[in-house]
Protein backbone atom coordinates (compact mmCIF):
# COMPACT_ATOMS: atom_id res chain seq x y z
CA UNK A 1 -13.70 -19.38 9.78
CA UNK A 2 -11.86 -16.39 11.12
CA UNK A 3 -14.29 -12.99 9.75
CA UNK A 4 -12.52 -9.77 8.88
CA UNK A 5 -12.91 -8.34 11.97
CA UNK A 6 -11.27 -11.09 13.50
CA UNK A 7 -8.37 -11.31 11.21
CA UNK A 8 -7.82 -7.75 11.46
CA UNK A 9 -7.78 -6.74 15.19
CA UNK A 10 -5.27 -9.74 15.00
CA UNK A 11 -2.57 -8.38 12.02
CA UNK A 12 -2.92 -5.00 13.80
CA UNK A 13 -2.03 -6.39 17.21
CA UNK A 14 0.28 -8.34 16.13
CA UNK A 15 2.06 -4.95 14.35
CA UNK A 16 1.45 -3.19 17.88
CA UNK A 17 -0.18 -0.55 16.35
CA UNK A 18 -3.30 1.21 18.13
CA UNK A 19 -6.25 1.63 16.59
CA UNK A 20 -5.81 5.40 16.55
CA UNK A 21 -2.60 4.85 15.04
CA UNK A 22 -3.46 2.54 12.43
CA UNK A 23 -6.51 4.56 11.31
CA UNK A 24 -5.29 7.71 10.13
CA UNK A 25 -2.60 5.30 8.04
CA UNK A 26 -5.19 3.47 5.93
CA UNK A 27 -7.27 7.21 5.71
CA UNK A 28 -9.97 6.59 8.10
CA UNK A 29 -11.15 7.30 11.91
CA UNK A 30 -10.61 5.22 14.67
CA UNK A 31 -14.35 5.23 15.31
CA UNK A 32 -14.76 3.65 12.03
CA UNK A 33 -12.05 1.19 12.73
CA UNK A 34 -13.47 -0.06 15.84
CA UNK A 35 -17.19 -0.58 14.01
CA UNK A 36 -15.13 -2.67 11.74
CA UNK A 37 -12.86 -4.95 14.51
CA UNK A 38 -16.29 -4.89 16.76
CA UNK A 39 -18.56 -6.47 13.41
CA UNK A 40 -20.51 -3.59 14.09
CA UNK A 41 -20.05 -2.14 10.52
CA UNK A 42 -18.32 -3.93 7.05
CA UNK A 43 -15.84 -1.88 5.37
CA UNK A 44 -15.77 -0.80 1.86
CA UNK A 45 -14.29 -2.84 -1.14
CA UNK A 46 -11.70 0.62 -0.78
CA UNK A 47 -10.83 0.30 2.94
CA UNK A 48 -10.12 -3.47 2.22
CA UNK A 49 -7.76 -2.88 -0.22
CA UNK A 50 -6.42 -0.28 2.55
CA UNK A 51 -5.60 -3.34 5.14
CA UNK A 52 -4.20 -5.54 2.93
CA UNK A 53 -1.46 -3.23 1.45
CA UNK A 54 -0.74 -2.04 5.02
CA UNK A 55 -0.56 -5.38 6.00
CA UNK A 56 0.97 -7.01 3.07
CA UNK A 57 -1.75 -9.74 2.83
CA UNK A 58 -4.52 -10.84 0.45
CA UNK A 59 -7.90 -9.22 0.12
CA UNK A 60 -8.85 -13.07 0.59
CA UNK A 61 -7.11 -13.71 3.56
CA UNK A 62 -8.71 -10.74 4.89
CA UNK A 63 -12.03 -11.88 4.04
CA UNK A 64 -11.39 -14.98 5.56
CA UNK A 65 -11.26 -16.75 2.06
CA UNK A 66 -7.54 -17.77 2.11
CA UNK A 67 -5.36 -19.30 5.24
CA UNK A 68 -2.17 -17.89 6.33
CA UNK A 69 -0.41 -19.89 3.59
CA UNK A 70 -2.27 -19.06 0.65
CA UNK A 71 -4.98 -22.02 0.13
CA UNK A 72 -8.16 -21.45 0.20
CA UNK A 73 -10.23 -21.88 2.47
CA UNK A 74 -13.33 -24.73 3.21
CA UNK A 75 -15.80 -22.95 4.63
């Protein structure tokens, strides 16, 4: 099962969009970013929500509860 961090280093590669960048976007540091995309440090229910607007994807799919096309997950 992909984790958050996993899933999304990936959506903000894929977007081409540093994490110094993307940080400031979503209203938080890059330093707090990388904790996040390292599984260093979980992000808040808030900074969540963040991703998945900028992203336009689930809070599940974040969370590694939904695949790319919606169903949930197995694991």
């Amino acid at each position: 099962m992909n984790t958050f961090a996993e899933r999304l280093k990936e959506l903000r590669i894929e977007k081409g969009i540093p994490q110094r960048k993307f940080a400031p976007l979503i209203g938080y540091g890059q330093q707090t970013v990388s904790t996040w995309e390292c599984g260093q440090n979980e992000p808040t229910a808030s900074a969540i929500i963040a991703c998945a607007k900028f992203f336009d994807v689930t809070t599940d799919y974040l969370l590694g509860l939904e695949n790319d096309d919606g169903s949930k997950t197995r694991d």
